[in-house]
N, C-alpha and C. Protein backbone atom coordinates (compact mmCIF):
# COMPACT_ATOMS: atom_id res chain seq x y z
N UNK A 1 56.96 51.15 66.46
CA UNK A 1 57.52 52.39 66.97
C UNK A 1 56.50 53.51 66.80
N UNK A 2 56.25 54.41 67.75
CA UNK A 2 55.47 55.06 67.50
C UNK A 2 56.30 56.65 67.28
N UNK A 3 55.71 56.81 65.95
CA UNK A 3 56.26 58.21 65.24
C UNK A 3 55.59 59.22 65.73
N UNK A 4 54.22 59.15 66.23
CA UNK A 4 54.34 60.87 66.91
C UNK A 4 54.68 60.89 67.97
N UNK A 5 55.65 60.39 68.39
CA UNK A 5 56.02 61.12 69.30
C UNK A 5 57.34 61.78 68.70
N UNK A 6 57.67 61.42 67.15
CA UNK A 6 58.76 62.50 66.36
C UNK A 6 58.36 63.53 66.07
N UNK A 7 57.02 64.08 66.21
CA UNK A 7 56.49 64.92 65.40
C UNK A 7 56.15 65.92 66.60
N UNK A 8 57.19 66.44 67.04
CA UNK A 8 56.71 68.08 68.09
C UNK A 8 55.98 68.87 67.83
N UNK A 9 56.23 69.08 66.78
CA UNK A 9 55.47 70.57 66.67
C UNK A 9 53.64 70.38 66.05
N UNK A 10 53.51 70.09 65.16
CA UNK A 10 51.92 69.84 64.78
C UNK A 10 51.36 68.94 65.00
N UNK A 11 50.51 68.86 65.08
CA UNK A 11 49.41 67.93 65.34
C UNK A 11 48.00 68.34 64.78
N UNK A 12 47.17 68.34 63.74
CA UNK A 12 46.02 68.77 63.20
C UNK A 12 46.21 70.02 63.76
N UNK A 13 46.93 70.64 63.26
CA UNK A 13 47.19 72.18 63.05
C UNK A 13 47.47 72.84 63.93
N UNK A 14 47.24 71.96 65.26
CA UNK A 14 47.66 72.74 66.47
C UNK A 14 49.16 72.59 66.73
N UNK A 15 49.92 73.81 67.18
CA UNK A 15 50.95 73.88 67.53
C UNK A 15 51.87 73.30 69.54
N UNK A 16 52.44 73.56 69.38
CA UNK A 16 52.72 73.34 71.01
C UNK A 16 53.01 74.25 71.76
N UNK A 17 52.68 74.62 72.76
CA UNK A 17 52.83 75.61 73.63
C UNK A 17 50.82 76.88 73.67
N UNK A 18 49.67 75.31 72.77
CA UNK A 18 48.78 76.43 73.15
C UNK A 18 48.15 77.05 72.14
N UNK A 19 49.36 77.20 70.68
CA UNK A 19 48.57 78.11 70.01
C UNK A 19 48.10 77.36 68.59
N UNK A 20 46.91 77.57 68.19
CA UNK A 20 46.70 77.18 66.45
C UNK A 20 47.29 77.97 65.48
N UNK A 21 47.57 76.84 63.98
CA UNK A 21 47.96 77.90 63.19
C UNK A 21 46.60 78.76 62.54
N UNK A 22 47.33 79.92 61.89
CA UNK A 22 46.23 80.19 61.29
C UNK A 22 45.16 79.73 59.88
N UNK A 23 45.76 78.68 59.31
CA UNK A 23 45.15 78.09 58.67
C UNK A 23 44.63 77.01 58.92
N UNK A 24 44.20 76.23 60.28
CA UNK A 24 43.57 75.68 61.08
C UNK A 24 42.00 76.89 61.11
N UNK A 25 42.83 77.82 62.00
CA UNK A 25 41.69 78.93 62.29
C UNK A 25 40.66 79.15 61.14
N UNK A 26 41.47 79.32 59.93
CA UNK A 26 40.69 79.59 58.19
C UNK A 26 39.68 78.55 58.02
N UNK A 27 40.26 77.26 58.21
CA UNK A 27 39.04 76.12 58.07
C UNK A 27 38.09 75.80 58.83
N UNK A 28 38.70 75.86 60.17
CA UNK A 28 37.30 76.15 61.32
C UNK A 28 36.15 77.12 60.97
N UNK A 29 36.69 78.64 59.99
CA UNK A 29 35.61 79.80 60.28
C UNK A 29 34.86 79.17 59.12
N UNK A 30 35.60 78.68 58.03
CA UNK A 30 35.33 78.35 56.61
C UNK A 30 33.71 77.03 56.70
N UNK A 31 34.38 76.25 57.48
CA UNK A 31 32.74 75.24 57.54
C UNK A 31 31.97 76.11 58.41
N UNK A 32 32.13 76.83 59.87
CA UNK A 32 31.31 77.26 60.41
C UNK A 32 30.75 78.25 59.53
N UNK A 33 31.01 79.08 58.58
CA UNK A 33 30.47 80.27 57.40
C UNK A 33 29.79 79.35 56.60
N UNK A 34 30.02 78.49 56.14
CA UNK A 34 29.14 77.56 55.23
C UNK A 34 28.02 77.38 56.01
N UNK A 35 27.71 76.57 56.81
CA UNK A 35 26.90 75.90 57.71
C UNK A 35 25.72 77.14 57.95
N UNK A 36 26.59 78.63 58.46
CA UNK A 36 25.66 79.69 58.59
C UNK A 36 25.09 80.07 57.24
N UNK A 37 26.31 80.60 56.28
CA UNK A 37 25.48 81.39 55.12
C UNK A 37 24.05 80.47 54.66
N UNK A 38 24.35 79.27 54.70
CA UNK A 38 23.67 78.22 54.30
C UNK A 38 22.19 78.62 54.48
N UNK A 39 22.44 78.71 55.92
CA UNK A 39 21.00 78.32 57.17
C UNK A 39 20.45 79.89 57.07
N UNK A 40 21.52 80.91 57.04
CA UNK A 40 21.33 82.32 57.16
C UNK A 40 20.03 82.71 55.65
N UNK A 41 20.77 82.55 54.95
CA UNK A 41 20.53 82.97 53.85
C UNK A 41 18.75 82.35 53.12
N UNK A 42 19.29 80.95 53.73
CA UNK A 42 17.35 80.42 53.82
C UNK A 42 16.25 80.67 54.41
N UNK A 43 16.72 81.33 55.54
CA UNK A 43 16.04 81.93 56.42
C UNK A 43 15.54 83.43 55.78
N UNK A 44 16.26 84.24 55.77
CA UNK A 44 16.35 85.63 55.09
C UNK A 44 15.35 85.19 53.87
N UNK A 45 15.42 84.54 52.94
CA UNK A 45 14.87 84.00 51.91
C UNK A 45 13.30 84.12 52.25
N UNK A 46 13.30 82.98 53.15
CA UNK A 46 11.84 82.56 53.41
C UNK A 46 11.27 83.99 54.09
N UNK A 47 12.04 84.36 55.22
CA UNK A 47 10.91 85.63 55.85
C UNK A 47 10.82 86.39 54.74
N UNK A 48 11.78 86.82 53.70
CA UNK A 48 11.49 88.24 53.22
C UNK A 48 10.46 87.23 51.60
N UNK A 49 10.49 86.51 51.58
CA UNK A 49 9.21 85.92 50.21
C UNK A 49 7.99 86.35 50.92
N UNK A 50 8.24 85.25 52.30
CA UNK A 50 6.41 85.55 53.08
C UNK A 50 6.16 86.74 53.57
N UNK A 51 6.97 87.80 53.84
CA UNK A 51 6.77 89.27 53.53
C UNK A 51 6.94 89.36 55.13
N UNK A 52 7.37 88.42 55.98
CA UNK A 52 7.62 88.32 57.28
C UNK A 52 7.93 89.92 57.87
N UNK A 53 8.10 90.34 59.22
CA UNK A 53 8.58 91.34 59.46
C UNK A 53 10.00 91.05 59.78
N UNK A 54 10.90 92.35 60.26
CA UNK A 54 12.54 92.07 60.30
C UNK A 54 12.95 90.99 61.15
N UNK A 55 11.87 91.20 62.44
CA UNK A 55 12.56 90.25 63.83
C UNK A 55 12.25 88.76 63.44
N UNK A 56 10.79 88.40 63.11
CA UNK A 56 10.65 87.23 62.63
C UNK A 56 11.28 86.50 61.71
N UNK A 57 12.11 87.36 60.65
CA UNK A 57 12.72 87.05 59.71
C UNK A 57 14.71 86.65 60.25
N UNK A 58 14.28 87.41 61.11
CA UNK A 58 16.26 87.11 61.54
C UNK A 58 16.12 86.37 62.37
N UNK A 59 15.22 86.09 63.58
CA UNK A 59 14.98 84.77 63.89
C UNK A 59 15.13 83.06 63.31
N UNK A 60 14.34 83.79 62.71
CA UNK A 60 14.28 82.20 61.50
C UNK A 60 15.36 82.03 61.18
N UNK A 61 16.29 82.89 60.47
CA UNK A 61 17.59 83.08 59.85
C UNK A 61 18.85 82.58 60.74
N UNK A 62 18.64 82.80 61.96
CA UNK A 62 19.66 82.83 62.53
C UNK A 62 18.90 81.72 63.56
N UNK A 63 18.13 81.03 63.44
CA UNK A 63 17.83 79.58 64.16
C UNK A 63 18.34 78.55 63.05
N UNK A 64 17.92 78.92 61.84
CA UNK A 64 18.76 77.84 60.44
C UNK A 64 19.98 77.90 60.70
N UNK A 65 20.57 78.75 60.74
CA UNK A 65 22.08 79.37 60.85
C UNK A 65 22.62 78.01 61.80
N UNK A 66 22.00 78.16 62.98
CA UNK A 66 23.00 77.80 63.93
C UNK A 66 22.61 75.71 63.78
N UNK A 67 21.73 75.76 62.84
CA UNK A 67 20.81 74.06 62.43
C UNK A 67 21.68 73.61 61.89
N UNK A 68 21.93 74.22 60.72
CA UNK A 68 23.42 73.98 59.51
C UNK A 68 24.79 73.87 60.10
N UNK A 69 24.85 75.20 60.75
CA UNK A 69 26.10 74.68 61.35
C UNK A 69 26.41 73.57 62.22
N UNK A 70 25.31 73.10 62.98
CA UNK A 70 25.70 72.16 64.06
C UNK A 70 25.92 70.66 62.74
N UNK A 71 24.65 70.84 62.11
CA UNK A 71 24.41 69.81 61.06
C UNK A 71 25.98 69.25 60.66
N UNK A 72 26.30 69.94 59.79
CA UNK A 72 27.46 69.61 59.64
C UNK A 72 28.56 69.18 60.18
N UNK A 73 28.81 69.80 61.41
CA UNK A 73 29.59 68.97 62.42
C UNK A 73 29.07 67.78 62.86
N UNK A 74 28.06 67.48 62.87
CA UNK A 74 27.31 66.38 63.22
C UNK A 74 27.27 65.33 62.44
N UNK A 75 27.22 65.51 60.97
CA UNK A 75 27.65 64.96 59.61
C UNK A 75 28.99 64.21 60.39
N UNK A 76 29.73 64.89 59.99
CA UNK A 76 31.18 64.68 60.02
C UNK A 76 31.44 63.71 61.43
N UNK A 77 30.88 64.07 62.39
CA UNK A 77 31.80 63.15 63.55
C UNK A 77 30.89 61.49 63.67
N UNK A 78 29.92 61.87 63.44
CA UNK A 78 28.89 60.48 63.12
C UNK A 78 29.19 59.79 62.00
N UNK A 79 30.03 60.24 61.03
CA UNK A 79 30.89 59.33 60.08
C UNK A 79 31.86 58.97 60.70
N UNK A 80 32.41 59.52 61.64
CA UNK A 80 33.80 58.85 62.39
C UNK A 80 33.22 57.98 63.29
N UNK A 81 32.40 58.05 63.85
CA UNK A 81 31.86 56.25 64.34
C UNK A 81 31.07 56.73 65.56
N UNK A 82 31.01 58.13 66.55
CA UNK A 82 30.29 58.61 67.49
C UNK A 82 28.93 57.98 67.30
N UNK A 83 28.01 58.17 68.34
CA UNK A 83 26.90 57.73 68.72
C UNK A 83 26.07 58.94 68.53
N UNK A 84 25.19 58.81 68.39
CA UNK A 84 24.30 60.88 68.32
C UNK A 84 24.13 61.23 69.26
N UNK A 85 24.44 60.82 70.82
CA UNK A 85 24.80 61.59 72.20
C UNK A 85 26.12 62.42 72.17
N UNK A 86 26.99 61.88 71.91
CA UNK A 86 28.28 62.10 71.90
C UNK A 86 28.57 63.06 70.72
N UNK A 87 28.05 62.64 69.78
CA UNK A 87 28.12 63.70 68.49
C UNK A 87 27.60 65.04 68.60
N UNK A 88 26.45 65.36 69.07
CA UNK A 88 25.63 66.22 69.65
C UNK A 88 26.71 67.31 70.26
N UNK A 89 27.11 66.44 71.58
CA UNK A 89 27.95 66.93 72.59
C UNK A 89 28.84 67.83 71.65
N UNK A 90 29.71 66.92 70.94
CA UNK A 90 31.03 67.37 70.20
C UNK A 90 30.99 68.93 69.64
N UNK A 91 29.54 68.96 68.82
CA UNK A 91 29.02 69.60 67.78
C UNK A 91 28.90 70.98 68.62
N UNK A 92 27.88 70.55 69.77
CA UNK A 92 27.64 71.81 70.61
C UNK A 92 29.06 72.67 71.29
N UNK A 93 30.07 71.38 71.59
CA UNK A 93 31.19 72.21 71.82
C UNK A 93 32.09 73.00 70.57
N UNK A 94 31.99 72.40 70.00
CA UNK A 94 32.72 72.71 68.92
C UNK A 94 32.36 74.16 67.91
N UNK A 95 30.97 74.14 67.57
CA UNK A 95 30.35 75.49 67.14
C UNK A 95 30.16 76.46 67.61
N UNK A 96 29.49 76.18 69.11
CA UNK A 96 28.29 77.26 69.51
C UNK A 96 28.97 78.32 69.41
N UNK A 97 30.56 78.99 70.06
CA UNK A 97 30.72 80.28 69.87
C UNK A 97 30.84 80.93 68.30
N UNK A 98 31.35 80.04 68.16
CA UNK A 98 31.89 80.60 66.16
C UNK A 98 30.32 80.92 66.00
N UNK A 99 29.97 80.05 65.64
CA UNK A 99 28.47 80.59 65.25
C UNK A 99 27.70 82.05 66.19
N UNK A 100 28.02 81.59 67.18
CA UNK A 100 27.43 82.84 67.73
C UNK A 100 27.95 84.07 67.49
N UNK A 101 29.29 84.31 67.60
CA UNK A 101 29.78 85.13 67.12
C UNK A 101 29.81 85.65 65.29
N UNK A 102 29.73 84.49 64.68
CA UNK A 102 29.46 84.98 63.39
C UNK A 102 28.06 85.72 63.12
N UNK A 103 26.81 85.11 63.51
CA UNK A 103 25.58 85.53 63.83
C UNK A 103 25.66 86.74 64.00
N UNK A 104 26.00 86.85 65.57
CA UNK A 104 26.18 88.08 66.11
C UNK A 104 26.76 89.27 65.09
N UNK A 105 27.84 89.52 64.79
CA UNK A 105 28.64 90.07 63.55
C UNK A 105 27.71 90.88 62.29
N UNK A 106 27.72 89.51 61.20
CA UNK A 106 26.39 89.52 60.57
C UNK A 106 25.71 90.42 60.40
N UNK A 107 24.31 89.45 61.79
CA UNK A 107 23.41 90.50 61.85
C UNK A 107 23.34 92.23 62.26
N UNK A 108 24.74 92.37 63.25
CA UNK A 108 24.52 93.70 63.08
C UNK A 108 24.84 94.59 61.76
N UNK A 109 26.04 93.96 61.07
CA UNK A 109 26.68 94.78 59.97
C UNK A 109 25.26 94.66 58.58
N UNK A 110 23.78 93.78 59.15
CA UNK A 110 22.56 94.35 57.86
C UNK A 110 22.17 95.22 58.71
N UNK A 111 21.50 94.88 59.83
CA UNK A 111 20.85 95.97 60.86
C UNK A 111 21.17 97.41 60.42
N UNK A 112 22.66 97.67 60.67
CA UNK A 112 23.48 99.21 60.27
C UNK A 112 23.42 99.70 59.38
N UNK A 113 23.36 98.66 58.14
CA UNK A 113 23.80 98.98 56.40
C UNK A 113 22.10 99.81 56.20
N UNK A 114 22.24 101.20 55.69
CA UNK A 114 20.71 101.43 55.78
C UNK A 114 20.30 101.06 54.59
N UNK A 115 19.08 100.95 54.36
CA UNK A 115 17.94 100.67 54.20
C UNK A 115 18.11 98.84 53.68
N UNK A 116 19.23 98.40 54.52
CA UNK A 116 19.08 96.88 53.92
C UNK A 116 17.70 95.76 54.73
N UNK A 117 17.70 96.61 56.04
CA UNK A 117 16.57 94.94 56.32
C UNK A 117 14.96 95.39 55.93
N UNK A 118 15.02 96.89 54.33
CA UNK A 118 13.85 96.88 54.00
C UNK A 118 13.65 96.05 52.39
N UNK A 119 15.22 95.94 52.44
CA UNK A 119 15.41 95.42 50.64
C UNK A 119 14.60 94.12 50.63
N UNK A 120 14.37 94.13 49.55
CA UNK A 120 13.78 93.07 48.82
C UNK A 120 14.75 92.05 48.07
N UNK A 121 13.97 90.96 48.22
CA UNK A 121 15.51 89.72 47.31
C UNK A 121 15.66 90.01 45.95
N UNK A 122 15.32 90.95 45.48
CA UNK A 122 15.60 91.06 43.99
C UNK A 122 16.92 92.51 44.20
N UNK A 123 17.01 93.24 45.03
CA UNK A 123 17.93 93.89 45.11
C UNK A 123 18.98 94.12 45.90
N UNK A 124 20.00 94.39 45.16
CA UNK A 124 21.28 94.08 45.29
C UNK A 124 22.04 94.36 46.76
N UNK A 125 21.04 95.61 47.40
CA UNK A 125 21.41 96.25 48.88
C UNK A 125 21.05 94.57 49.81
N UNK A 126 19.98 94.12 49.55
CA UNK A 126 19.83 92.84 50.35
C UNK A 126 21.20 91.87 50.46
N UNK A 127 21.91 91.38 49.25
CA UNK A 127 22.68 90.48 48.94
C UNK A 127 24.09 91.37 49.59
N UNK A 128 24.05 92.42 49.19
CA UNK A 128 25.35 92.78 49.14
C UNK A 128 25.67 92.88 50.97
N UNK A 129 24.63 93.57 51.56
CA UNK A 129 24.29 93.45 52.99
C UNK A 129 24.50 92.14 53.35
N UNK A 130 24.04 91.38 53.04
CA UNK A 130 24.25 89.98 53.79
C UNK A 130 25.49 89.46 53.33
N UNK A 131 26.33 89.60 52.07
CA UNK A 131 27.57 88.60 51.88
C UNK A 131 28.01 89.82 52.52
N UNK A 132 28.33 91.16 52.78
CA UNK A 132 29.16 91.97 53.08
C UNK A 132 29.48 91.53 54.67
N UNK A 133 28.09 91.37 55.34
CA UNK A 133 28.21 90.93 56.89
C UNK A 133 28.99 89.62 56.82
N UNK A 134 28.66 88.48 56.12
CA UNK A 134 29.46 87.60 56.24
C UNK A 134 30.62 87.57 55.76
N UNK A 135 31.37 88.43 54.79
CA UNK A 135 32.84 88.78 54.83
C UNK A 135 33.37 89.21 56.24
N UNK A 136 33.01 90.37 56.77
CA UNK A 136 33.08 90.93 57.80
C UNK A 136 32.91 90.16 59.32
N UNK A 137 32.35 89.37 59.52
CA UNK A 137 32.09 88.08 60.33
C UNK A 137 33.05 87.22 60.34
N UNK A 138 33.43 87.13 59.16
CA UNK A 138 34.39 86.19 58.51
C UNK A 138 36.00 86.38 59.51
N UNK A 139 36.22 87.72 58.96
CA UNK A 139 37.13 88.00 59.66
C UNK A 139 37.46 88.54 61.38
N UNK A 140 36.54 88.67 61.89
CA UNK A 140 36.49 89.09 63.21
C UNK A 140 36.61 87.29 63.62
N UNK A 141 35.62 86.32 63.46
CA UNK A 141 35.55 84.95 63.60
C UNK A 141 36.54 84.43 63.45
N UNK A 142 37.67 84.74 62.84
CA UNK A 142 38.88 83.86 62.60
C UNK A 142 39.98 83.99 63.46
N UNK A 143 40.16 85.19 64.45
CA UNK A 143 40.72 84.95 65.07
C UNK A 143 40.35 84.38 66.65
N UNK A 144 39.14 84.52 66.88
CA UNK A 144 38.49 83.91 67.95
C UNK A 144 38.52 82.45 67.97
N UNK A 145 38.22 81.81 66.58
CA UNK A 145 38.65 80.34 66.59
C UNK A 145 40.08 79.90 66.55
N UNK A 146 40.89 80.88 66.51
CA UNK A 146 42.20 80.62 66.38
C UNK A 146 42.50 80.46 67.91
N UNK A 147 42.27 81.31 68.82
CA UNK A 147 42.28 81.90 69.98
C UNK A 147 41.62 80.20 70.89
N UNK A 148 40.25 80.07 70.41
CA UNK A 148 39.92 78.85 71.38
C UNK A 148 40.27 77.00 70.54
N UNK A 149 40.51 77.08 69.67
CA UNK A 149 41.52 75.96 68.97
C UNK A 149 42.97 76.25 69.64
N UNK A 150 43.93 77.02 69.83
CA UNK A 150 44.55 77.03 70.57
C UNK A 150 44.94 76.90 72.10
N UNK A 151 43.57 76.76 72.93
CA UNK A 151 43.17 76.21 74.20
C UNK A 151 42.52 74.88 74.19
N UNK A 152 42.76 74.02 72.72
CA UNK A 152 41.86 72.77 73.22
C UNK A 152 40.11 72.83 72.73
N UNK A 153 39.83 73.70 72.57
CA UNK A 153 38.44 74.05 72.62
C UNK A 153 37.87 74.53 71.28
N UNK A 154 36.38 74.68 70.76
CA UNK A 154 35.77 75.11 69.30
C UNK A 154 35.79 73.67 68.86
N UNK A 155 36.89 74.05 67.72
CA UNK A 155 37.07 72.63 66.42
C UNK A 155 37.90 71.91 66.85
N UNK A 156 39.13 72.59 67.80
CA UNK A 156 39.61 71.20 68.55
C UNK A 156 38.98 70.04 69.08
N UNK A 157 38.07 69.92 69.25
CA UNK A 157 37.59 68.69 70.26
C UNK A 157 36.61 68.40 68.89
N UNK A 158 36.36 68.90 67.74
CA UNK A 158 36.56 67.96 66.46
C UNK A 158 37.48 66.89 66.29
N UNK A 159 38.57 67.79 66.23
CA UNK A 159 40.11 67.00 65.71
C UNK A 159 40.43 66.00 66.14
N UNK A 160 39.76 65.75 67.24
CA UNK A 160 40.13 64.63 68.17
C UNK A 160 39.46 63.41 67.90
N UNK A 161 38.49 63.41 66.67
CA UNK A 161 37.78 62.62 66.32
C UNK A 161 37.76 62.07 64.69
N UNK A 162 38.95 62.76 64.33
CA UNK A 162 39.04 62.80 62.96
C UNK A 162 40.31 61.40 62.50
């Protein structure tokens, strides 16, 4: 007998009629923020040690960013048995906006914060600038993944593989 079809209402967090819950949305932003701070933060690291300038340095930052994040999705669905064509695929659907949008976010809220993209890694305007953007990212990002997990799309077409 097959039982989901008893089960109306959820399904990996998605609801019926369209919409995700929001603690679906929380875990979607939650690995995509990992994946970035990850990639972000190594990046930032490396330009501002090698004394890089700002653009070269958020470049880097935000090319790791979006490495980690895919990484990880990529992790994950290639343990579920995908092929690395198909995984790829998944990964690219599944991230690219979150990430972009977290990126996006982010980097403007150091850009703004003054004198943060002159700080140095030993002070606190650097760190606080960068976890502050990614709080702030955090939350603008969560409802956008809520928004396209509720159309099928982002981490949905994860779920489908889980």
């Amino acid at each position: 007998m097959d039982h989901t079809a008893h089960e109306p209402e959820k399904h990996h967090g998605l609801r019926r009629h369209g919409t995700a819950s929001w603690g679906t949305a929380v875990k979607a932003t939650l690995h995509c923020l990992t994946g970035c701070a990850i990639g972000e933060i190594l990046g930032m690291v490396i330009g501002t040690a090698a004394g890089w300038g700002n653009v070269p340095t958020m470049v880097v930052a935000i090319a790791l960013a979006f490495l980690f994040g895919y990484s990880f999705t990529l992790y994950a669905v290639l343990r579920a048995g995908l092929d690395l064509k198909a995984a790829i695929r998944v990964a690219l659907a599944a991230d690219t906006v979150s990430i972009a949008v977290m990126e996006l976010v982010d980097n403007l809220i150091i850009a703004l914060t003054p004198g943060a993209m002159d700080a140095e890694l030993s002070e606190g305007l650097f760190w606080y600038a960068l976890l502050g953007g990614f709080a702030v990212a955090f939350l603008i990002t969560t409802p956008v993944n809520k928004w396209m997990i509720g159309r099928g799309k982002g981490h949905a077409v994860v779920h489908a593989h889980h």
